[in-house]
PDB file of N, CA and C in Angstrom:
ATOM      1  N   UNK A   1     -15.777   0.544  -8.545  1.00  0.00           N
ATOM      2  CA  UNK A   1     -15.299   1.834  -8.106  1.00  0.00           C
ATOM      3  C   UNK A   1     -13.915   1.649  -7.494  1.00  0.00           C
ATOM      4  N   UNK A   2     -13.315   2.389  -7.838  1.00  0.00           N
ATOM      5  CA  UNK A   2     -11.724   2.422  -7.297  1.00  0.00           C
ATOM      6  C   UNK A   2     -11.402   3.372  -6.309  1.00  0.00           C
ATOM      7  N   UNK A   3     -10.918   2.610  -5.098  1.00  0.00           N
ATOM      8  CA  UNK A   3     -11.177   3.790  -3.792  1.00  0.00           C
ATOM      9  C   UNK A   3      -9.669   3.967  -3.165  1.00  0.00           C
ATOM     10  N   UNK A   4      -9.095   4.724  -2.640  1.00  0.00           N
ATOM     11  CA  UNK A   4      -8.064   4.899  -1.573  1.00  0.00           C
ATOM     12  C   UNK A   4      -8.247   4.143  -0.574  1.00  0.00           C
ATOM     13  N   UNK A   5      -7.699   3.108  -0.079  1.00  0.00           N
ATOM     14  CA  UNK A   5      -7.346   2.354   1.008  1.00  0.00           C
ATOM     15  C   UNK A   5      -6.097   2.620   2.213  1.00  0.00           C
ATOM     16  N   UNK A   6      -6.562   3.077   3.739  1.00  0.00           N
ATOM     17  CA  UNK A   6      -5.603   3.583   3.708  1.00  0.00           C
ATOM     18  C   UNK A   6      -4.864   2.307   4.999  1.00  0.00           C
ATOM     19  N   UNK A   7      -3.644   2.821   4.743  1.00  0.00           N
ATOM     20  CA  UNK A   7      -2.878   1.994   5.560  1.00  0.00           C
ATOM     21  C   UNK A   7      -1.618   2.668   6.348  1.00  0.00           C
ATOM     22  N   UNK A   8      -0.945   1.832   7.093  1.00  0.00           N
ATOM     23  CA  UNK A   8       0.238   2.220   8.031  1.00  0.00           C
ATOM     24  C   UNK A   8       1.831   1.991   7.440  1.00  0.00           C
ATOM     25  N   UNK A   9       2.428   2.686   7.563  1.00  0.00           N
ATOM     26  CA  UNK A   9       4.124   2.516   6.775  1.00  0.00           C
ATOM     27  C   UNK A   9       4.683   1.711   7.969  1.00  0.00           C
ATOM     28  N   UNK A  10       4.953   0.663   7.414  1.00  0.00           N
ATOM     29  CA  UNK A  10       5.998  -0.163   8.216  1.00  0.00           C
ATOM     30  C   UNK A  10       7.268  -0.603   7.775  1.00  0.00           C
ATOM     31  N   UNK A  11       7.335  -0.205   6.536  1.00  0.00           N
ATOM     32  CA  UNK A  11       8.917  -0.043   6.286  1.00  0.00           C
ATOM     33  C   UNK A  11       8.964   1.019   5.210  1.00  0.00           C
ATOM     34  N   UNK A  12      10.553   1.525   4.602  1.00  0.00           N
ATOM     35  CA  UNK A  12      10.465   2.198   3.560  1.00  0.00           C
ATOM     36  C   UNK A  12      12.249   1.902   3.091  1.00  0.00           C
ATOM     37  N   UNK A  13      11.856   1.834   1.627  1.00  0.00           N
ATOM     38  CA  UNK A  13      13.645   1.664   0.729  1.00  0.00           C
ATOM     39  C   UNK A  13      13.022   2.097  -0.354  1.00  0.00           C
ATOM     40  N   UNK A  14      14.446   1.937  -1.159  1.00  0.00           N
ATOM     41  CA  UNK A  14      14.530   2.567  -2.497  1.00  0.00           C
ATOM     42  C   UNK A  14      14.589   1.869  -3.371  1.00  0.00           C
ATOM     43  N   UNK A  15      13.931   1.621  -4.364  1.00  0.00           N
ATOM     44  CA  UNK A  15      13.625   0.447  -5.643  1.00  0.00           C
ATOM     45  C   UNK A  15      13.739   1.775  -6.629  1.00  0.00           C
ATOM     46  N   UNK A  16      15.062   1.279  -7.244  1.00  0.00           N
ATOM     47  CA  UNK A  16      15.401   2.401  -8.787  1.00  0.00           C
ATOM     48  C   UNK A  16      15.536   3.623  -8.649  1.00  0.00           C
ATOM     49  N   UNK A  17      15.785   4.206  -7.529  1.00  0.00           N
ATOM     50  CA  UNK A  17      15.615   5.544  -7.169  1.00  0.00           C
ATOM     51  C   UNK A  17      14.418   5.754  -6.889  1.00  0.00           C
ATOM     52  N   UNK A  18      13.268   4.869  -6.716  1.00  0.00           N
ATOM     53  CA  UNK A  18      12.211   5.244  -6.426  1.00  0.00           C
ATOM     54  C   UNK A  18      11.882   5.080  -4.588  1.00  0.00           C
ATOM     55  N   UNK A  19      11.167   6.178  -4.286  1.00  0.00           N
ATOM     56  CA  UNK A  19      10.869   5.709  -2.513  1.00  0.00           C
ATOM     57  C   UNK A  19       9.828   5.025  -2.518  1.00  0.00           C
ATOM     58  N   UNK A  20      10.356   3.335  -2.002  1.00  0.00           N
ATOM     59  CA  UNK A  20       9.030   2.516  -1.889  1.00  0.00           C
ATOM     60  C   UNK A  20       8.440   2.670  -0.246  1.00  0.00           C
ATOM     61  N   UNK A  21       7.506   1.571  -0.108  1.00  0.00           N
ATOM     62  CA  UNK A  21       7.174   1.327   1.160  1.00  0.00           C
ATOM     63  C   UNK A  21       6.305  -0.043   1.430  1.00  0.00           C
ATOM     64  N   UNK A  22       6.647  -0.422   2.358  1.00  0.00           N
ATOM     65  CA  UNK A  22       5.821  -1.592   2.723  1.00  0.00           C
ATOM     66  C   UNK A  22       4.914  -0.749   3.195  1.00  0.00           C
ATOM     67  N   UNK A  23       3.334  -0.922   3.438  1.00  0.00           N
ATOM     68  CA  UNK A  23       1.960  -0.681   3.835  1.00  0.00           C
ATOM     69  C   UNK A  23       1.288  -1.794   4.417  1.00  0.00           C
ATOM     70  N   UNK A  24       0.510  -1.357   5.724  1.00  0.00           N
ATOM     71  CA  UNK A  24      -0.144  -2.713   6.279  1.00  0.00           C
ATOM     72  C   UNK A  24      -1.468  -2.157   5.985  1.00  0.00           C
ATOM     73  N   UNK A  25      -1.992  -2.941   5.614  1.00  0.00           N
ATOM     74  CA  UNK A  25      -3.859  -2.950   5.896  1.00  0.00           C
ATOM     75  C   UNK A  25      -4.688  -4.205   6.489  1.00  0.00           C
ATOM     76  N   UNK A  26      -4.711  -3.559   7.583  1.00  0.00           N
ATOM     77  CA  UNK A  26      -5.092  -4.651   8.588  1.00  0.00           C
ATOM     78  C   UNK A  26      -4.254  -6.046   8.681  1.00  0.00           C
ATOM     79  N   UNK A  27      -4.566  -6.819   8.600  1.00  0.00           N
ATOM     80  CA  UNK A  27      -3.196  -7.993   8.317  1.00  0.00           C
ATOM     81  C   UNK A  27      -2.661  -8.587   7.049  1.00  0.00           C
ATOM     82  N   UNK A  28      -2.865  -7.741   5.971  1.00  0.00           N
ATOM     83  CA  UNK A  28      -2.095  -7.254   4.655  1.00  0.00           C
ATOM     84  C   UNK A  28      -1.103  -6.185   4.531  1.00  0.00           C
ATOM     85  N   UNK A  29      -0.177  -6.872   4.039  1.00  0.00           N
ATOM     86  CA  UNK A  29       0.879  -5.802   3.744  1.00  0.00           C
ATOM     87  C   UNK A  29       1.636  -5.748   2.548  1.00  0.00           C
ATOM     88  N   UNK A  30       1.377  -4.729   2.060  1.00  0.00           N
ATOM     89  CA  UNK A  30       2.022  -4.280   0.178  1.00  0.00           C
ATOM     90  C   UNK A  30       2.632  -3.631   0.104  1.00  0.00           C
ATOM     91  N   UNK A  31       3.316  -3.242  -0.769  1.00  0.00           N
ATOM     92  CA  UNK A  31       4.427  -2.769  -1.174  1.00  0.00           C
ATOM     93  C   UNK A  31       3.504  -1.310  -2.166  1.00  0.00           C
ATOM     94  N   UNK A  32       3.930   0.060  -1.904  1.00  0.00           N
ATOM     95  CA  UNK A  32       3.560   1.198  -2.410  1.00  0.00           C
ATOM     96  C   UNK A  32       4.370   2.136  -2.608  1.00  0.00           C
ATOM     97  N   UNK A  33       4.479   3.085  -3.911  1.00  0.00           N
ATOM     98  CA  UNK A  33       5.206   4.038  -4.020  1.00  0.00           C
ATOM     99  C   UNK A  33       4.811   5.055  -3.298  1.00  0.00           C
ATOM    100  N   UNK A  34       6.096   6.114  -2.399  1.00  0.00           N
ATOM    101  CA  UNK A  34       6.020   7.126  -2.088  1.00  0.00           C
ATOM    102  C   UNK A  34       5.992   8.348  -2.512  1.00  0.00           C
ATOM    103  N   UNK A  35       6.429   8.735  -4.024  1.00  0.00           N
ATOM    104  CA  UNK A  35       6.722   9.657  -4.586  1.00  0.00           C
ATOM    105  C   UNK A  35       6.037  10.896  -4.002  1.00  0.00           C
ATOM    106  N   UNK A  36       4.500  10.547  -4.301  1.00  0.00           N
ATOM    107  CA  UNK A  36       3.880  11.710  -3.798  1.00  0.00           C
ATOM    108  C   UNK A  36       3.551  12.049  -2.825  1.00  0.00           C
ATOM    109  N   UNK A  37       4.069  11.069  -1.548  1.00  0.00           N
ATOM    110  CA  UNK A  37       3.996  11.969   0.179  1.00  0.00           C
ATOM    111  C   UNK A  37       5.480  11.510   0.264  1.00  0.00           C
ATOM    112  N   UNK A  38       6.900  12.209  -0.037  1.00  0.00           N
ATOM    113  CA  UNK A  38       8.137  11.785  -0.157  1.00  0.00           C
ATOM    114  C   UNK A  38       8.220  12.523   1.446  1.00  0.00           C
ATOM    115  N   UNK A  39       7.894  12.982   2.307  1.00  0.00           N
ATOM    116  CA  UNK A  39       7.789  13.127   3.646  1.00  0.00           C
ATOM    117  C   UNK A  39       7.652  12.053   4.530  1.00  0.00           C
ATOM    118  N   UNK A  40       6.696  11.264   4.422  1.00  0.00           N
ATOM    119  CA  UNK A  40       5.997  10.396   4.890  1.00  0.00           C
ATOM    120  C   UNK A  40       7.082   9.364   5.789  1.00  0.00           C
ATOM    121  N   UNK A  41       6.938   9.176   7.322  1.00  0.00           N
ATOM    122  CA  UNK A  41       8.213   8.536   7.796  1.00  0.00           C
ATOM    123  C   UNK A  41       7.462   7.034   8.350  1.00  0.00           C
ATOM    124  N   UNK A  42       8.169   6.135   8.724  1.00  0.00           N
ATOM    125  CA  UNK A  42       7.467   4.755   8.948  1.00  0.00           C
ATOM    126  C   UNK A  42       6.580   5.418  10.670  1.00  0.00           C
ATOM    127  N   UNK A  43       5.449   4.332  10.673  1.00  0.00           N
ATOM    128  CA  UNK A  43       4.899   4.802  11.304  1.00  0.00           C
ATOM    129  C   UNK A  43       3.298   5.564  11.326  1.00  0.00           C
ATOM    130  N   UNK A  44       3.631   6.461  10.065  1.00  0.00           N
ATOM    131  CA  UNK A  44       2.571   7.364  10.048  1.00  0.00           C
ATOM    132  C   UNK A  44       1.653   6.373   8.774  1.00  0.00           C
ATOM    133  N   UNK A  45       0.215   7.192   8.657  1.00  0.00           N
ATOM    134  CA  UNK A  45      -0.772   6.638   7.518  1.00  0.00           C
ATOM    135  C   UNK A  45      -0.811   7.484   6.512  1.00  0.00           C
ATOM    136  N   UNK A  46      -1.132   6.091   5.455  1.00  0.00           N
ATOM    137  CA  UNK A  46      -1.376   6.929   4.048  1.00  0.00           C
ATOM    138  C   UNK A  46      -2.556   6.497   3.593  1.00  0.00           C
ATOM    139  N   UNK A  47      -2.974   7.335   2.298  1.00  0.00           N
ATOM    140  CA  UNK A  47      -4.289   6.513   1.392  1.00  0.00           C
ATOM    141  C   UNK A  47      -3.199   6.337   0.192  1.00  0.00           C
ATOM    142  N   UNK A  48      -3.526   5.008   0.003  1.00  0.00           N
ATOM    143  CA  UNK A  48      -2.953   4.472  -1.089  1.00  0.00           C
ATOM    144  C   UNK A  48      -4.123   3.823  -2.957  1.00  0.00           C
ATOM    145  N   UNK A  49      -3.849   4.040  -3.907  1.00  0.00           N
ATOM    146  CA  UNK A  49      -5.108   4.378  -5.027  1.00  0.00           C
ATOM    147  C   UNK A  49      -4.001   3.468  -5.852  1.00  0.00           C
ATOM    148  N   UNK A  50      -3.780   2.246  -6.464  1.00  0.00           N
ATOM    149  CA  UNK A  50      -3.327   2.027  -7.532  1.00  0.00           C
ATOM    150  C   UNK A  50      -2.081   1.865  -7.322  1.00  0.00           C
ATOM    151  N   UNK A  51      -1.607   1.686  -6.076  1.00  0.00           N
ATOM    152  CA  UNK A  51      -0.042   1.075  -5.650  1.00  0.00           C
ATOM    153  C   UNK A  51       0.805   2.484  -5.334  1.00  0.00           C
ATOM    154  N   UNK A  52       0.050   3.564  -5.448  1.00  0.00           N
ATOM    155  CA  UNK A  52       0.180   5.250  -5.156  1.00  0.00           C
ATOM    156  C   UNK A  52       0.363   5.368  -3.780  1.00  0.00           C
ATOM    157  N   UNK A  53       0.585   5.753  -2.496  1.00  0.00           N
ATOM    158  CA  UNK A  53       0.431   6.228  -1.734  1.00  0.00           C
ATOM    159  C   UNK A  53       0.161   8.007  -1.920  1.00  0.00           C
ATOM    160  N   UNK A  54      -0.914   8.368  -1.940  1.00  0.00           N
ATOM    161  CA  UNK A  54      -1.432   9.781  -2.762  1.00  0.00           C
ATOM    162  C   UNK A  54      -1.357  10.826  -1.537  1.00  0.00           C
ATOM    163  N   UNK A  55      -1.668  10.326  -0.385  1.00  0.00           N
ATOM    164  CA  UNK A  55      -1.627  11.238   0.841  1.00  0.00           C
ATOM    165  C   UNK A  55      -1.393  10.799   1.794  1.00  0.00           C
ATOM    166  N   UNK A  56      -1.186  11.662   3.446  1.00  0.00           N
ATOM    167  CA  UNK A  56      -1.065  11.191   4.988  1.00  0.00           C
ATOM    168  C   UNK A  56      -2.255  11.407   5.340  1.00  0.00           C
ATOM    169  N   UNK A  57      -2.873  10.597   6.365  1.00  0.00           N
ATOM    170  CA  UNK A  57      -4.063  10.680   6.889  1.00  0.00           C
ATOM    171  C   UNK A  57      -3.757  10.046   8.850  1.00  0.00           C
ATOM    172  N   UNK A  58      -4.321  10.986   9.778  1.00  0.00           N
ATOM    173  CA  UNK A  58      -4.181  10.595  10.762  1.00  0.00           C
ATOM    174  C   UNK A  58      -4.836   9.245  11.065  1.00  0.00           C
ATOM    175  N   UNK A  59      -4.136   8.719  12.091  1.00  0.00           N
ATOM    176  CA  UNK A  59      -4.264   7.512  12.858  1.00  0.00           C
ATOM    177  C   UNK A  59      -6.176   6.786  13.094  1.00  0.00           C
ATOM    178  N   UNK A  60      -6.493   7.912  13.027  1.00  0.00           N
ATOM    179  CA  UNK A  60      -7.958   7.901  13.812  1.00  0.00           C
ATOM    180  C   UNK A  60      -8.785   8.154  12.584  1.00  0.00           C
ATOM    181  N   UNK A  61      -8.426   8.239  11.601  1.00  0.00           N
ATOM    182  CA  UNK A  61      -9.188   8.960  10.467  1.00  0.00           C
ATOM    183  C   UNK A  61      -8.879   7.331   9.637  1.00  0.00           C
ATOM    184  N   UNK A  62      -7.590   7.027   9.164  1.00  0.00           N
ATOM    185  CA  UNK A  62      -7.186   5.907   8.806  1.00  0.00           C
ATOM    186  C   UNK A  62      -8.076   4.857   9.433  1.00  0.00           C
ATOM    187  N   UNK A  63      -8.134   4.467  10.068  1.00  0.00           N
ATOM    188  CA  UNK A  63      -9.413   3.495  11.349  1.00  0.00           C
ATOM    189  C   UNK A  63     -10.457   3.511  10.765  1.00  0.00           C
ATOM    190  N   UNK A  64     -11.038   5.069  10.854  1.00  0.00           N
ATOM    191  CA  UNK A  64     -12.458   5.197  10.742  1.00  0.00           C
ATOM    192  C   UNK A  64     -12.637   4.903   8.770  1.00  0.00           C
ATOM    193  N   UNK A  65     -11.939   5.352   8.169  1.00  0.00           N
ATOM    194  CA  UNK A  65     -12.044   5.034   7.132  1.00  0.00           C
ATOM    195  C   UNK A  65     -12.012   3.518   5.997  1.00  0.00           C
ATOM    196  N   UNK A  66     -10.718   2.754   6.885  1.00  0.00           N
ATOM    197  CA  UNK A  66     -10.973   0.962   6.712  1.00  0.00           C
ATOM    198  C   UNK A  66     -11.853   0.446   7.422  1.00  0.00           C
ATOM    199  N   UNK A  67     -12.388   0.836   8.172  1.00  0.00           N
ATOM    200  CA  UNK A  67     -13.664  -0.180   8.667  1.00  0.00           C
ATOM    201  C   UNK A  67     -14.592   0.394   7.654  1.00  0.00           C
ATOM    202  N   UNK A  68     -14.838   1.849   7.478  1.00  0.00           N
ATOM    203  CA  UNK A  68     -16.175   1.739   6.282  1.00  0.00           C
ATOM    204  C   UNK A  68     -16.013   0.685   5.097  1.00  0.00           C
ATOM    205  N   UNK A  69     -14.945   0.713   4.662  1.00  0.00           N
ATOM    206  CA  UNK A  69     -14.762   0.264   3.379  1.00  0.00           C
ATOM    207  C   UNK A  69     -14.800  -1.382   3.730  1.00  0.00           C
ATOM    208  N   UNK A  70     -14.323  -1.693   4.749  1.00  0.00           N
ATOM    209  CA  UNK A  70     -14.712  -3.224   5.173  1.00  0.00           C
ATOM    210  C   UNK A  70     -16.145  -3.662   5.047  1.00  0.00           C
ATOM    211  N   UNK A  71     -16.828  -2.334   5.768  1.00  0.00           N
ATOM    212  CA  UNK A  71     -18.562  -2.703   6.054  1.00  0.00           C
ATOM    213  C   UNK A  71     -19.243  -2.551   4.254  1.00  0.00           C
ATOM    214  N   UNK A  72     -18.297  -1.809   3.631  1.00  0.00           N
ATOM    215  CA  UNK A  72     -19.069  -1.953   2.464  1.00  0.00           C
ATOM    216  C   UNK A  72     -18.195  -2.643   0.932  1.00  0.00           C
ATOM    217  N   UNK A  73     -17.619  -3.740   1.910  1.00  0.00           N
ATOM    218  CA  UNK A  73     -16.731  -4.700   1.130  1.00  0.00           C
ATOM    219  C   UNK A  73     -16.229  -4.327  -0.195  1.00  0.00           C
ATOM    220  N   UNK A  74     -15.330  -3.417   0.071  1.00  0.00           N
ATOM    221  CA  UNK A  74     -14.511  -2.600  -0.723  1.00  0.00           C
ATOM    222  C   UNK A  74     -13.104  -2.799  -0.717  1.00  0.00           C
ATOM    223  N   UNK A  75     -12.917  -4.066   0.389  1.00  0.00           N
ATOM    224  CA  UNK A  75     -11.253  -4.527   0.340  1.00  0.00           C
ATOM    225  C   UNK A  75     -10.622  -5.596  -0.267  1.00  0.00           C
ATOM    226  N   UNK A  76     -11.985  -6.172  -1.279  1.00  0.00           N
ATOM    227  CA  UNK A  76     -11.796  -7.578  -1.846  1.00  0.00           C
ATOM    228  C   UNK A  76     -10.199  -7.386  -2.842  1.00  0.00           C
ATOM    229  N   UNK A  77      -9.432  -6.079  -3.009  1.00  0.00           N
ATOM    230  CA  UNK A  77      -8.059  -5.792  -3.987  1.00  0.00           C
ATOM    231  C   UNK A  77      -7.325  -6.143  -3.178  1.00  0.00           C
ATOM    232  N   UNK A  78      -7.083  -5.909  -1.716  1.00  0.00           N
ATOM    233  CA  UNK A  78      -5.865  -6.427  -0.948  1.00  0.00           C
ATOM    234  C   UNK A  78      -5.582  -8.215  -0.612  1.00  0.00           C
ATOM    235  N   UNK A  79      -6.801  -8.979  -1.448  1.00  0.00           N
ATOM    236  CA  UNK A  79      -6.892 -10.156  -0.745  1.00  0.00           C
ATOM    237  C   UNK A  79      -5.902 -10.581  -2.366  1.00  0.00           C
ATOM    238  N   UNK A  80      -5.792  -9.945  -3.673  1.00  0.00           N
ATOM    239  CA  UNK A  80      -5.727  -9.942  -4.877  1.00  0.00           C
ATOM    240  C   UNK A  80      -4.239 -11.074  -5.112  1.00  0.00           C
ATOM    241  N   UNK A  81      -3.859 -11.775  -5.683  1.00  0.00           N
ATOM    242  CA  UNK A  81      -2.135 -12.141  -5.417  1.00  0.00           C
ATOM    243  C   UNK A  81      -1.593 -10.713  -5.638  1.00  0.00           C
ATOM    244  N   UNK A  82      -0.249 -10.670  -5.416  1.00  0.00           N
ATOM    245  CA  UNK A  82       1.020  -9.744  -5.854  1.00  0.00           C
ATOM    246  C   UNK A  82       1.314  -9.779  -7.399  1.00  0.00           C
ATOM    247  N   UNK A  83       1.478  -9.315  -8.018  1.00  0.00           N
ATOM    248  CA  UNK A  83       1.963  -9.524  -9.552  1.00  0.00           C
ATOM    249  C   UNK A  83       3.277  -8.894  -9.788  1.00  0.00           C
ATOM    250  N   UNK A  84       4.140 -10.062 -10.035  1.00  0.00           N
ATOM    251  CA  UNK A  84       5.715  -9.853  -9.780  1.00  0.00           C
ATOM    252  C   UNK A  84       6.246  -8.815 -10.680  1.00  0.00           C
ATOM    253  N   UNK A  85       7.373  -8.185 -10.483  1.00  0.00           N
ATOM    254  CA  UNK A  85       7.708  -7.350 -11.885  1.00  0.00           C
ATOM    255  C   UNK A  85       8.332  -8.402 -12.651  1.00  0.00           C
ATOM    256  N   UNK A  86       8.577  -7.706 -14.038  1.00  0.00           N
ATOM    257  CA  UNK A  86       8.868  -8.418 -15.009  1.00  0.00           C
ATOM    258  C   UNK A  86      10.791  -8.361 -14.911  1.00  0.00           C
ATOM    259  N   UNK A  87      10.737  -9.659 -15.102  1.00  0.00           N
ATOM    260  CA  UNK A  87      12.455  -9.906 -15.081  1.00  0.00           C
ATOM    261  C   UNK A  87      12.815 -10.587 -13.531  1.00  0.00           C
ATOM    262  N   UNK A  88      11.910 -10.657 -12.171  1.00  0.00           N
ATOM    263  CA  UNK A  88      12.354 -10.782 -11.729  1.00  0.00           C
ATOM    264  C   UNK A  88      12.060 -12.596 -10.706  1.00  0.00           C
ATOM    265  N   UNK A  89      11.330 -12.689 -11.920  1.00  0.00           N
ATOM    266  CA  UNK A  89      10.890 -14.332 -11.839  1.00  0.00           C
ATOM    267  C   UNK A  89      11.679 -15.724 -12.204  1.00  0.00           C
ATOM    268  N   UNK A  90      12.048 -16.297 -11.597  1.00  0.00           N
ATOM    269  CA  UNK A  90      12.949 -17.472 -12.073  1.00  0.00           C
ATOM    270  C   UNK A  90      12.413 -18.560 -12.505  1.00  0.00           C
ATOM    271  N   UNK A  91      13.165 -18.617 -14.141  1.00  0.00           N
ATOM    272  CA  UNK A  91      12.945 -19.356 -14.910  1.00  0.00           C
ATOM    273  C   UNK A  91      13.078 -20.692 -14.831  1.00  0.00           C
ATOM    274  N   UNK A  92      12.043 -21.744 -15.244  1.00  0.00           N
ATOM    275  CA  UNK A  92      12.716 -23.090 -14.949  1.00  0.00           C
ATOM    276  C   UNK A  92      13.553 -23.318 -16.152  1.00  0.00           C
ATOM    277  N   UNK A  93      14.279 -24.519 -15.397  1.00  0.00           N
ATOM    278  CA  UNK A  93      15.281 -24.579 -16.254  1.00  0.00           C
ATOM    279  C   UNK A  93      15.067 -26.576 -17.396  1.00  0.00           C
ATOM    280  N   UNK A  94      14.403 -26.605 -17.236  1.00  0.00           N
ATOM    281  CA  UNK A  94      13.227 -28.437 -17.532  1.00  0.00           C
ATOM    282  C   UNK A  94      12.806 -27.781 -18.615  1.00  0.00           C
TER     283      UNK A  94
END
């Protein structure tokens, strides 16, 4: 099952014209598009679905919602590696 995980904005820039964001979840932190909460200022929470940040969710709601998903070990995707974009990996040269 594929769930919204939500997390805290601790940074935000622009990759391609796109509004990214760093996201913490608990002591993970990823990188998520903003497009669809383009409001959203560092600081505040989102639910994030597929590298989406899809909505804002208060402080207290965000909480209550990662610990469920902890208790019903639903966070095993944030432990996942990063998967680099393409082009931006350095080639050996051997």
């Amino acid at each position: 099952m594929c769930l919204a995980i939500p997390g805290k904005v601790v940074d935000s820039f622009d990759r391609g014209g796109m509004r990214m964001a760093k996201i913490q979840f608990g002591g993970i932190v990823r990188e998520a598009c903003l497009e669809y909460v383009p409001d959203t200022k560092i600081g505040e929470y989102v639910l994030v679905h597929v590298g989406f940040a899809i909505s804002k969710v208060d402080e207290e709601e965000a909480h209550r919602t990662y610990e469920l998903l902890k208790e019903m070990d639903q966070l095993t995707e944030l432990e996942a590696p990063v998967v680099e974009e393409v082009g931006t990996r350095k080639e050996d040269d051997s």
